[in-house]
Protein backbone atom coordinates (compact mmCIF):
# COMPACT_ATOMS: atom_id res chain seq x y z
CA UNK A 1 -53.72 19.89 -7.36
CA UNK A 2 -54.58 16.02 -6.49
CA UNK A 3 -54.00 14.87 -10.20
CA UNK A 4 -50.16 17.24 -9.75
CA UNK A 5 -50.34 15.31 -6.39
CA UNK A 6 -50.23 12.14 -8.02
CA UNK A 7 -47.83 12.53 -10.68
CA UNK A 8 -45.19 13.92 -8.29
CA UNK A 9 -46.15 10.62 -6.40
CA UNK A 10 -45.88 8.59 -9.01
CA UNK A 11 -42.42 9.87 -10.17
CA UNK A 12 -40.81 9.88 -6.73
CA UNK A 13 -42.01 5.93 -6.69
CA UNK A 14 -40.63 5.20 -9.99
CA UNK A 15 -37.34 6.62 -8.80
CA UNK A 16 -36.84 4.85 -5.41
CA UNK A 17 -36.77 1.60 -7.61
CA UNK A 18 -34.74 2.57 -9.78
CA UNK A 19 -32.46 3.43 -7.13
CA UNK A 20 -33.10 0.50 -5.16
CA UNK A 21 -32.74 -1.95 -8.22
CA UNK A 22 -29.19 -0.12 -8.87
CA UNK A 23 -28.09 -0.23 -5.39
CA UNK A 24 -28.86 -4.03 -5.77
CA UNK A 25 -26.67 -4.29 -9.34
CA UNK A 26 -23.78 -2.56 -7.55
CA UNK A 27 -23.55 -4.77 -4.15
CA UNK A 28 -23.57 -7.48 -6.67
CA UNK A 29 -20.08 -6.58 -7.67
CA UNK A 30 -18.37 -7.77 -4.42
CA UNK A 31 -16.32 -11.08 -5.35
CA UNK A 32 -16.38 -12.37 -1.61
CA UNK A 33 -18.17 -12.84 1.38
CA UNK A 34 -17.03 -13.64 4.95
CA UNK A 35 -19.68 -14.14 8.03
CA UNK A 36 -18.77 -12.20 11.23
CA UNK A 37 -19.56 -14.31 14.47
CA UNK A 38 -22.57 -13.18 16.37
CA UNK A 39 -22.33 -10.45 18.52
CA UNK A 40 -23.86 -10.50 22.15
CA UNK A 41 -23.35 -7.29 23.49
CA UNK A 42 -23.75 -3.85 21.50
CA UNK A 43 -21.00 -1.51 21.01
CA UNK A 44 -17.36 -1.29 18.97
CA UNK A 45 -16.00 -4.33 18.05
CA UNK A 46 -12.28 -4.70 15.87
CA UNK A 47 -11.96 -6.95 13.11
CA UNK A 48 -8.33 -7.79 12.16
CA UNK A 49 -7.62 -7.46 8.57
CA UNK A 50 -5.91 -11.08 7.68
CA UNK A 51 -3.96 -12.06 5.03
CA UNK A 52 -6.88 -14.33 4.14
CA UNK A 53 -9.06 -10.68 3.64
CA UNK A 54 -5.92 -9.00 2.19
CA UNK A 55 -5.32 -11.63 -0.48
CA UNK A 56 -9.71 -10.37 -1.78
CA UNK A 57 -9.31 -6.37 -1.37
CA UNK A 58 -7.06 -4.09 -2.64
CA UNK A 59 -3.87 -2.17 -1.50
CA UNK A 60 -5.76 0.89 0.12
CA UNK A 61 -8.35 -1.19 1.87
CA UNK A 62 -11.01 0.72 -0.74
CA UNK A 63 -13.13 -2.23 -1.04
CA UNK A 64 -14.11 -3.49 1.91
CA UNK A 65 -17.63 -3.15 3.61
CA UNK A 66 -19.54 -4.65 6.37
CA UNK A 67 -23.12 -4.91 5.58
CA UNK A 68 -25.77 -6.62 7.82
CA UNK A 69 -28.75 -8.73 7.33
CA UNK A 70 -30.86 -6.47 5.46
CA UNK A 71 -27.74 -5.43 2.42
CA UNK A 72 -27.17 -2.37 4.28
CA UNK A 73 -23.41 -1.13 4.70
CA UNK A 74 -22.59 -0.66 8.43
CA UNK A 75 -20.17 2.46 8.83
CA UNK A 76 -16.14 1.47 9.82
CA UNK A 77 -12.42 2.89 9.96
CA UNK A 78 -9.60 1.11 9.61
CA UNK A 79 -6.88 1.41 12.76
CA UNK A 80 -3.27 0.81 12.45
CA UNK A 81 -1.40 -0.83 15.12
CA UNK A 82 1.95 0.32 16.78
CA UNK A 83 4.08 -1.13 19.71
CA UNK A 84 6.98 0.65 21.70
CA UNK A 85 10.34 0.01 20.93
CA UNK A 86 13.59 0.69 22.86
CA UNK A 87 16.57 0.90 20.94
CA UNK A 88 15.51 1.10 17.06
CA UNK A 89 16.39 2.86 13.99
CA UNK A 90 14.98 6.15 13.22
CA UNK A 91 15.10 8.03 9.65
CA UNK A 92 15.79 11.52 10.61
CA UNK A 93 16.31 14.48 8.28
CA UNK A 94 19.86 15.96 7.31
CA UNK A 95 20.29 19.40 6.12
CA UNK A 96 22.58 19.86 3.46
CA UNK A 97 24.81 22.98 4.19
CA UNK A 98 27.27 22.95 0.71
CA UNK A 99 26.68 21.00 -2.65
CA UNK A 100 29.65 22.32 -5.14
CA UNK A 101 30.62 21.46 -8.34
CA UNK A 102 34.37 21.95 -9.42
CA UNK A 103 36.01 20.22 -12.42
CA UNK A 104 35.03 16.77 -12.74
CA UNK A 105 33.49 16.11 -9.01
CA UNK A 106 30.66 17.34 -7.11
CA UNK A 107 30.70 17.64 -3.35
CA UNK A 108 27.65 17.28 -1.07
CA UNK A 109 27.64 18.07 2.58
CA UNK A 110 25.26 17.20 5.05
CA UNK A 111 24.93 17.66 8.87
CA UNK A 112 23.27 16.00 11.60
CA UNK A 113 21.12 18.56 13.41
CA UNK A 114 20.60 19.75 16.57
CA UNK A 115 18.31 17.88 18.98
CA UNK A 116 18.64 14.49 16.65
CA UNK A 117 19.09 10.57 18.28
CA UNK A 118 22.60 10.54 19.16
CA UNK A 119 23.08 6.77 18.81
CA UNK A 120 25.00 5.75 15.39
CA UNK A 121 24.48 6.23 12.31
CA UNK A 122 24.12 3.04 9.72
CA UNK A 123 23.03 4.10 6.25
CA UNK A 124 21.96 7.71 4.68
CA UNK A 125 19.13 8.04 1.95
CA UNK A 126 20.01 10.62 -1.36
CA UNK A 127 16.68 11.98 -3.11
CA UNK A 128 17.56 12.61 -6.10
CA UNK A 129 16.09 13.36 -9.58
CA UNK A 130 15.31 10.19 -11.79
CA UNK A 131 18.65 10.20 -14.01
CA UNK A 132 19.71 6.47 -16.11
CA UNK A 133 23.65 6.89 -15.44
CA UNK A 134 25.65 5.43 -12.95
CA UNK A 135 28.06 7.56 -10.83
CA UNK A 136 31.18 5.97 -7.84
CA UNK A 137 31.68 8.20 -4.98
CA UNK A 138 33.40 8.26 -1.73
CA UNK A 139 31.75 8.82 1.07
CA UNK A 140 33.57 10.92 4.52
CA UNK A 141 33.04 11.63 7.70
CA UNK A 142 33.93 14.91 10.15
CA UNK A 143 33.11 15.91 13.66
CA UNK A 144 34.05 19.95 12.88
CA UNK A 145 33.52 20.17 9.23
CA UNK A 146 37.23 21.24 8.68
CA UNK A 147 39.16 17.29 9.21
CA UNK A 148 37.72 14.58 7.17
CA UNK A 149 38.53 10.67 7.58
CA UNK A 150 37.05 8.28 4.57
CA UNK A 151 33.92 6.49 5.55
CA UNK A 152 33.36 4.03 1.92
CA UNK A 153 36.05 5.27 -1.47
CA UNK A 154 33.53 2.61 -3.28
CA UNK A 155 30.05 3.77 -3.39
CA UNK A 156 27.84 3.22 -6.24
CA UNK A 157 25.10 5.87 -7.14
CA UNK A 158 23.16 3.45 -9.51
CA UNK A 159 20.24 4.37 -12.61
CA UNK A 160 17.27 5.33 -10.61
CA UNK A 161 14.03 4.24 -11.01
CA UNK A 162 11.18 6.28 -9.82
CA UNK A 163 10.11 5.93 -6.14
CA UNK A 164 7.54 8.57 -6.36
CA UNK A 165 6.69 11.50 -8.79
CA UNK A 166 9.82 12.59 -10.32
CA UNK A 167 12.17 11.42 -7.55
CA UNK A 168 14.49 7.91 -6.13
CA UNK A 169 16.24 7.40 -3.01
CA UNK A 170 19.57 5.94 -2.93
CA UNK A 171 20.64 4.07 0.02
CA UNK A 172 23.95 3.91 0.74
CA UNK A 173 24.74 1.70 3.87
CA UNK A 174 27.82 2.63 6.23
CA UNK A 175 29.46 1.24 8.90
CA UNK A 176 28.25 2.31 11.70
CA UNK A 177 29.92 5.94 13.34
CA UNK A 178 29.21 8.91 14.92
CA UNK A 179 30.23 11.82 12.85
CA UNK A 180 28.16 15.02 12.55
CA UNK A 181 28.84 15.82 9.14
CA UNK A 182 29.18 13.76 5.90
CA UNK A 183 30.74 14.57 2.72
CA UNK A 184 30.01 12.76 -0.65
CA UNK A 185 31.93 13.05 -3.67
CA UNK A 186 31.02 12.14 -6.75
CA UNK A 187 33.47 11.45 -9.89
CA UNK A 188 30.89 13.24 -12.95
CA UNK A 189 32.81 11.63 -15.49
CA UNK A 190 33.08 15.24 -17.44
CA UNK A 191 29.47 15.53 -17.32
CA UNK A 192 26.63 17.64 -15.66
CA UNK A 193 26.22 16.92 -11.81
CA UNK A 194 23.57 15.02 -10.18
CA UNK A 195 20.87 16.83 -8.82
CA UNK A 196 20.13 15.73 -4.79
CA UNK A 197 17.51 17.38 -3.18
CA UNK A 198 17.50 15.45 -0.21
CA UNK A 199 19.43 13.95 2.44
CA UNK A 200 18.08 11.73 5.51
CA UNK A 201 20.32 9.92 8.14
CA UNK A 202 19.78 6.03 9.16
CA UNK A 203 20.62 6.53 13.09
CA UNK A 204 20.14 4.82 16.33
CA UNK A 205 17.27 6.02 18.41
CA UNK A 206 17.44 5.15 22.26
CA UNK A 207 14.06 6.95 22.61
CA UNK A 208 11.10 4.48 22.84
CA UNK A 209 9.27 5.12 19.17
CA UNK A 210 6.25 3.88 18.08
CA UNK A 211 6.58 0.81 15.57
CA UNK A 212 4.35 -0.01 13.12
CA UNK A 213 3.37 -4.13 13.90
CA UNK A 214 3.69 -6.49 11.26
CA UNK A 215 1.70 -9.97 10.78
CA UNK A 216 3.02 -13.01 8.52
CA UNK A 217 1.86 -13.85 5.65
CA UNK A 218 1.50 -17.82 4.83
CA UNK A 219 4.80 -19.29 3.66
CA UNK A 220 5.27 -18.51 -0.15
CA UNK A 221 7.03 -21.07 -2.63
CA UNK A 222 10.38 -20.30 -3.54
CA UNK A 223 12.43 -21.08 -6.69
CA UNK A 224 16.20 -19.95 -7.60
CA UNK A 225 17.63 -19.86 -10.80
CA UNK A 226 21.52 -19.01 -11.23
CA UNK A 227 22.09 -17.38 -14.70
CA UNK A 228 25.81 -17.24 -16.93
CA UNK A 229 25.02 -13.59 -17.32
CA UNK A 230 25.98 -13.21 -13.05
CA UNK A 231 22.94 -12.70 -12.28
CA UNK A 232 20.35 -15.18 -9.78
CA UNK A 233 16.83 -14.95 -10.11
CA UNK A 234 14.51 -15.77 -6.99
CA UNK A 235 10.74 -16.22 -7.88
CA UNK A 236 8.54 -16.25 -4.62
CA UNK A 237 4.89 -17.07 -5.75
CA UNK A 238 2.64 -16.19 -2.63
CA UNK A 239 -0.43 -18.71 -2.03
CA UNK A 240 -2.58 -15.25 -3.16
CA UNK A 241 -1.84 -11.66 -3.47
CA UNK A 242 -1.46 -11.05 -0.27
CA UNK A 243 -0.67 -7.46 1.06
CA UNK A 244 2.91 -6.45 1.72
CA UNK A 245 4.64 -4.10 3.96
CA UNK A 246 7.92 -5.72 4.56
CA UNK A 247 9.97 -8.66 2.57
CA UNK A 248 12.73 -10.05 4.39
CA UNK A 249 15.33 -12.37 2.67
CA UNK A 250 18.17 -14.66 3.94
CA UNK A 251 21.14 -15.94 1.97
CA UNK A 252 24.43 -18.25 2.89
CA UNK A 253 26.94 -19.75 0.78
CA UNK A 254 29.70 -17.66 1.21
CA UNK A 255 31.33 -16.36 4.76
CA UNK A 256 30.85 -12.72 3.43
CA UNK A 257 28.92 -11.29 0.81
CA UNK A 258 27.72 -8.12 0.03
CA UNK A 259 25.46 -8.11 -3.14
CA UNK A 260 22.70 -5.71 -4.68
CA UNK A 261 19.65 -6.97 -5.80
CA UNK A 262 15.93 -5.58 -7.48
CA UNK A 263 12.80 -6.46 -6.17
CA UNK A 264 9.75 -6.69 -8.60
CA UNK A 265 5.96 -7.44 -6.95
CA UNK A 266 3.26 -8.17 -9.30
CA UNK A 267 -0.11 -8.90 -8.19
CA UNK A 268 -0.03 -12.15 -10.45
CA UNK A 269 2.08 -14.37 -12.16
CA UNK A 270 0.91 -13.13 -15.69
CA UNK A 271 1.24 -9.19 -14.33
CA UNK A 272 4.55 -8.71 -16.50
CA UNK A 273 4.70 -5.33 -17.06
CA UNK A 274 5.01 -4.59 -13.19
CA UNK A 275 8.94 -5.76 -14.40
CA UNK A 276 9.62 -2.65 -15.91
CA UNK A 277 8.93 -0.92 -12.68
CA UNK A 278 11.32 -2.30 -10.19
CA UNK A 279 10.22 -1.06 -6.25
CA UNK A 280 13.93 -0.33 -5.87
CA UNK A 281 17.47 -1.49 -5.11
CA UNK A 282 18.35 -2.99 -1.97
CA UNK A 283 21.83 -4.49 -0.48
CA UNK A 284 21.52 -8.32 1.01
CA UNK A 285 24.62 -8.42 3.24
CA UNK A 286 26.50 -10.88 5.78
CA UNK A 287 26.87 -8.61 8.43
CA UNK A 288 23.37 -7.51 9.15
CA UNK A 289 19.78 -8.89 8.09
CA UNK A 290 17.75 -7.96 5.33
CA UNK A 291 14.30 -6.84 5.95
CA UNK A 292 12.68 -4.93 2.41
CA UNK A 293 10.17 -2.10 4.10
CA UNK A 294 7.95 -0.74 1.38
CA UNK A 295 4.20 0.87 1.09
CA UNK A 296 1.57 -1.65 1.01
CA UNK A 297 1.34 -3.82 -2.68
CA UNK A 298 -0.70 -6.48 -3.90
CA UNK A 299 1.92 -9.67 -3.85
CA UNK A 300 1.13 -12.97 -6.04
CA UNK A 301 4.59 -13.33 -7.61
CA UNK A 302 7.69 -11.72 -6.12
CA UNK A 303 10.94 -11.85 -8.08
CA UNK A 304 14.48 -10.88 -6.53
CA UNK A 305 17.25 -10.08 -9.36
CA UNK A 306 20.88 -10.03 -7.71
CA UNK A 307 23.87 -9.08 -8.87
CA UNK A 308 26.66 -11.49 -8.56
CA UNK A 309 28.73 -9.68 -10.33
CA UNK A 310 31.81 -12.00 -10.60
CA UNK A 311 31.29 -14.36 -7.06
CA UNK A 312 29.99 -17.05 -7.26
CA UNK A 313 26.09 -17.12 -6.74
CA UNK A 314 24.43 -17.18 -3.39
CA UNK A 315 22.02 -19.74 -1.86
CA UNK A 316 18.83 -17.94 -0.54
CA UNK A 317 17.54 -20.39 1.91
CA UNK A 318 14.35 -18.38 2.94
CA UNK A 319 12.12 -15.21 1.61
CA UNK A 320 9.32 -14.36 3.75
CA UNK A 321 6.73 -11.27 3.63
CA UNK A 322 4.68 -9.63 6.58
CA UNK A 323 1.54 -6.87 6.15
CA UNK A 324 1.11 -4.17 8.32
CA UNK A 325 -0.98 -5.39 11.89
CA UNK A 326 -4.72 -3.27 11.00
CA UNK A 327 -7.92 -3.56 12.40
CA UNK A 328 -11.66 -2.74 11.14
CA UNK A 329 -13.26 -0.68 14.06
CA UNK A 330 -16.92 -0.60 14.21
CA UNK A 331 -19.99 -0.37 16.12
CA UNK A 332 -22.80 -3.90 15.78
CA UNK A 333 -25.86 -5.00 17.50
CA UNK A 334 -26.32 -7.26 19.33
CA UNK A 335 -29.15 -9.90 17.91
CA UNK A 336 -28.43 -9.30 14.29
CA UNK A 337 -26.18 -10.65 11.45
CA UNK A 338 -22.84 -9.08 9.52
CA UNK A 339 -20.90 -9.88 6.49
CA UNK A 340 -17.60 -9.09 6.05
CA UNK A 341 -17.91 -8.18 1.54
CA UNK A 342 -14.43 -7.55 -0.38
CA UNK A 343 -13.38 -7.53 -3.68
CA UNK A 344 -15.16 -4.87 -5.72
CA UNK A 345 -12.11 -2.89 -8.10
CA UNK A 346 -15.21 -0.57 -8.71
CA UNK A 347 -15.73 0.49 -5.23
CA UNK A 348 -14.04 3.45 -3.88
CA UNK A 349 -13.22 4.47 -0.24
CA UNK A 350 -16.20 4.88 2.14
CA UNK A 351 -16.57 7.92 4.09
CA UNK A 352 -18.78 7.54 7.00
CA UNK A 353 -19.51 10.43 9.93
CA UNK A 354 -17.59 8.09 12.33
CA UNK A 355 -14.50 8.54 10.81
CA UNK A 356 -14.48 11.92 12.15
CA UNK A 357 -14.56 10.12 15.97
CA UNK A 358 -11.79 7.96 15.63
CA UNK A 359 -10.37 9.80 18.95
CA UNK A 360 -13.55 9.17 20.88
CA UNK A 361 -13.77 5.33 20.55
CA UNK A 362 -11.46 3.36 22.98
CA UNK A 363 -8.27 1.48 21.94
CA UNK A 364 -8.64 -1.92 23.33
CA UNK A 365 -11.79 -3.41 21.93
CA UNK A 366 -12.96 -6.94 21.74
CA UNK A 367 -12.09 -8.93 19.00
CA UNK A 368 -14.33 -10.35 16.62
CA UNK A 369 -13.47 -13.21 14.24
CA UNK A 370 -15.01 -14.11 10.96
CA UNK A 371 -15.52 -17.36 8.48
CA UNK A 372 -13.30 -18.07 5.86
CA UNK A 373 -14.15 -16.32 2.60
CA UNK A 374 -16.25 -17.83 -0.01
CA UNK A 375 -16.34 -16.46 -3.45
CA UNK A 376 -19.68 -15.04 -4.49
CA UNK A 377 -21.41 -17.35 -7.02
CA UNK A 378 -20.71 -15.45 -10.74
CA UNK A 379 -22.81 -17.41 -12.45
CA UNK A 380 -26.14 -16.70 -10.46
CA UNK A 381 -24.94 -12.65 -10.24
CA UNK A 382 -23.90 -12.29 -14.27
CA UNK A 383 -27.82 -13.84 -14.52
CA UNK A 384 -29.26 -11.69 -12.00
CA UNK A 385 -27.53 -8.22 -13.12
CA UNK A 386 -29.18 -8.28 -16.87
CA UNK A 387 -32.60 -9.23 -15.23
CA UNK A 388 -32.23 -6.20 -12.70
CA UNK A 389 -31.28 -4.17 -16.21
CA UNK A 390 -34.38 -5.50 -17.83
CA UNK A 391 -36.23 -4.33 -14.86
CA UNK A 392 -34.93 -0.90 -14.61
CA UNK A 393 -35.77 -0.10 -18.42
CA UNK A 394 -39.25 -1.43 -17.77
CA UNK A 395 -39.85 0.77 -14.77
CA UNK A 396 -37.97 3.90 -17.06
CA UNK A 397 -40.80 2.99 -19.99
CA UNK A 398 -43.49 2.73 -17.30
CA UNK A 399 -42.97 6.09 -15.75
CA UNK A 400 -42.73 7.73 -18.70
CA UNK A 401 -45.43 6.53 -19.29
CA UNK A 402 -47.60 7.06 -16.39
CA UNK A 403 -46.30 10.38 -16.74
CA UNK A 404 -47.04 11.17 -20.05
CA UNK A 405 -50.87 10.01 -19.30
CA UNK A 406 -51.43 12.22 -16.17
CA UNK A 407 -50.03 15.03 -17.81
CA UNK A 408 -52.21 15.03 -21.17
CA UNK A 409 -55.39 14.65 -18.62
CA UNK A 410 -54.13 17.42 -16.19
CA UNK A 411 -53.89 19.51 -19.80
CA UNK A 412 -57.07 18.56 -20.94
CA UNK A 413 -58.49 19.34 -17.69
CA UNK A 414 -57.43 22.51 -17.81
CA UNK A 415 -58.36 23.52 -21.38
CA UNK A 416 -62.30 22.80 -20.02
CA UNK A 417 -62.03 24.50 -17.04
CA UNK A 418 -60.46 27.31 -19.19
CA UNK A 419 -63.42 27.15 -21.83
């Protein structure tokens, strides 16, 4: 049993270097590294996710780990941060109570329910099926469901693109009213109807909500070109791919306007197929401002296509993006040294026990700061990461080795005790 004892031994050696050389090969993949000041107390401490961190890591936040002065990842989660608003906007849901089909138009009813934000109503969102046609509508208003009075005789159901799996929303903004029903009809042009699933309401909330909180991002470069085809193209290239949550854009050279325009986000310059896939249509208006909300996306390049149609182009005099306020929550000692590591498209979400405590751990927490991030020198890790491969063949050989020669001794040693 000793000589068994040793080749067990042996093995479970061979294998904790292995592992250990592999753990070292994989922490090597992190592109950047950011030094957290020195703690002097223990206990939770927030890091704020910058747009200097946000321009290394990627949309979800996948990639980023705090490890301390011995390599070892120190368990985090991520906390968004809200503020309370008075008097906002709230997206509430609309049921829709008739959709009807007869001759050439379809008719869609919708009704605000009971119990929802009495305050007015600016804009309602369609989901509807991806379809590549364009549809005009008029849009009308009732406060029994039996009188109707005309809202907009001019609204535009454009090609959608998807939004998510399958479906688009299409924004149509009103001016502002307090009806409890809505009625849109769409001209089919002799063909099959659109299919709308969905119907949400753009109304006034006087209810204090909770807000998400945004942070700038560093003022991007901005460059305008005005086409003959009545179109304007507006290239914002950010300083890095900074993480967006909201894009908001400001225009003049007319008293009124009203124009639609695309918005495109590519992570780089060179990411050109991202203009296939627009993020959707917006409206940039003179009677209210134009602030873009969308789910968080890598931002290098940002290009705004509007429509001109046949005025004469507009003069956008400023484009500006924000990400979403969030914070790194996590528990150091005092005495010892952290790294903030990012930038690994390998690495996938962490999930630590104290993720299941989120509740437990206070909301105001000091705030720690870090350095600025360096990039983590490629040449010395593409060097290091054969070696380590070298090294982990060498122990594979070696065990086998090892193994193979306790093994025919532990045989032979049984073949005399069996003679």
């Amino acid at each position: 049993m000793t000589k068994m004892n040793r080749v067990v031994r042996c093995f479970l050696l061979c294998c904790a270097l292995m592992a250990g050389m592999e753990g070292a090969v994989a922490q090597g993949a992190y592109m950047a590294r950011a030094a957290i000041e020195p703690v002097n107390a223990t206990g939770f401490y927030m890091l704020q996710v910058t747009p200097e961190l946000s321009a290394w890591i990627k949309a979800d936040l996948s990639d980023i780990r705090i490890a301390d002065s011995n390599k070892a990842f120190v368990p985090y989660f991520t906390r968004n941060w809200g503020a309370y608003a008075g008097a906002t906007e709230a997206v509430i849901p609309a049921g829709i109570i008739s959709n009807t089909t007869e001759r050439n138009f379809s008719s869609i009813i919708i009704e605000r329910g009971g119990g929802q934000p009495t305050g007015m109503v600016s804009g309602i969102s369609f989901v509807l099926q991806n379809a590549a046609v364009e549809r005009y509508a008029a849009l009308s208003g009732s406060n029994d469901n039996v009188r109707w009075f005309i809202i907009d005789d001019h609204v535009l159901l454009q090609r959608s693109f998807e939004e998510k799996k399958w479906n688009y929303t299409q924004f149509v903004n009103i001016p502002p009213n307090k009806y409890a029903f809505y009625k849109l009809k769409i001209n089919n042009n002799h063909t099959d109807p659109l299919n709308i699933t969905e119907a949400w309401l753009i109304a006034e909330n006087a209810k204090p909500v909770a807000r998400r909180e945004m942070i700038p991002n560093p003022a991007p470069a901005i460059k305008q070109k005005d086409s003959v085809n009545h179109f304007t193209y507006v290239t914002v290239e950010n300083r890095a791919p900074y993480l967006v949550n909201e894009i908001a854009v400001t225009a003049g050279g007319a008293r009124f306007f009203e124009r639609e325009f695309a918005v495109f986000i590519m992570a780089s310059a060179s990411d050109s197929e991202q203009l296939n896939y627009p993020v959707g249509n917006f409206l940039l208006s003179s009677s209210k401002p134009c602030i873009i909300s969308i789910p968080a996306q890598k931002a290098g390049t940002i290009l705004l296509v509007i429509d001109n149609k046949d005025s004469p182009p507009l003069h956008v005099t400023s484009v500006s993006t924000r990400q979403q306020r969030q914070y790194l929550i996590t528990w150091l000692q005092a005495g010892k040294k952290y790294d903030i590591l990012a930038g690994n498209e390998q690495a996938a979400a962490p999930q630590y026990d104290l993720g299941h405590f989120t509740d437990s751990v206070p909301y105001q927490l000091p705030e720690l700061s870090f350095s600025a991030f360096a990039p983590i020198n490629h040449v010395a890790a593409s060097t290091l990461k054969p070696v380590a491969n070298y090294w982990i063949w060498i122990i594979i050989i070696m065990s086998i080795l090892v193994l193979s020669l306790f093994t025919f001794r532990l045989i032979k040693d049984v073949q005399r005790q069996g003679v």
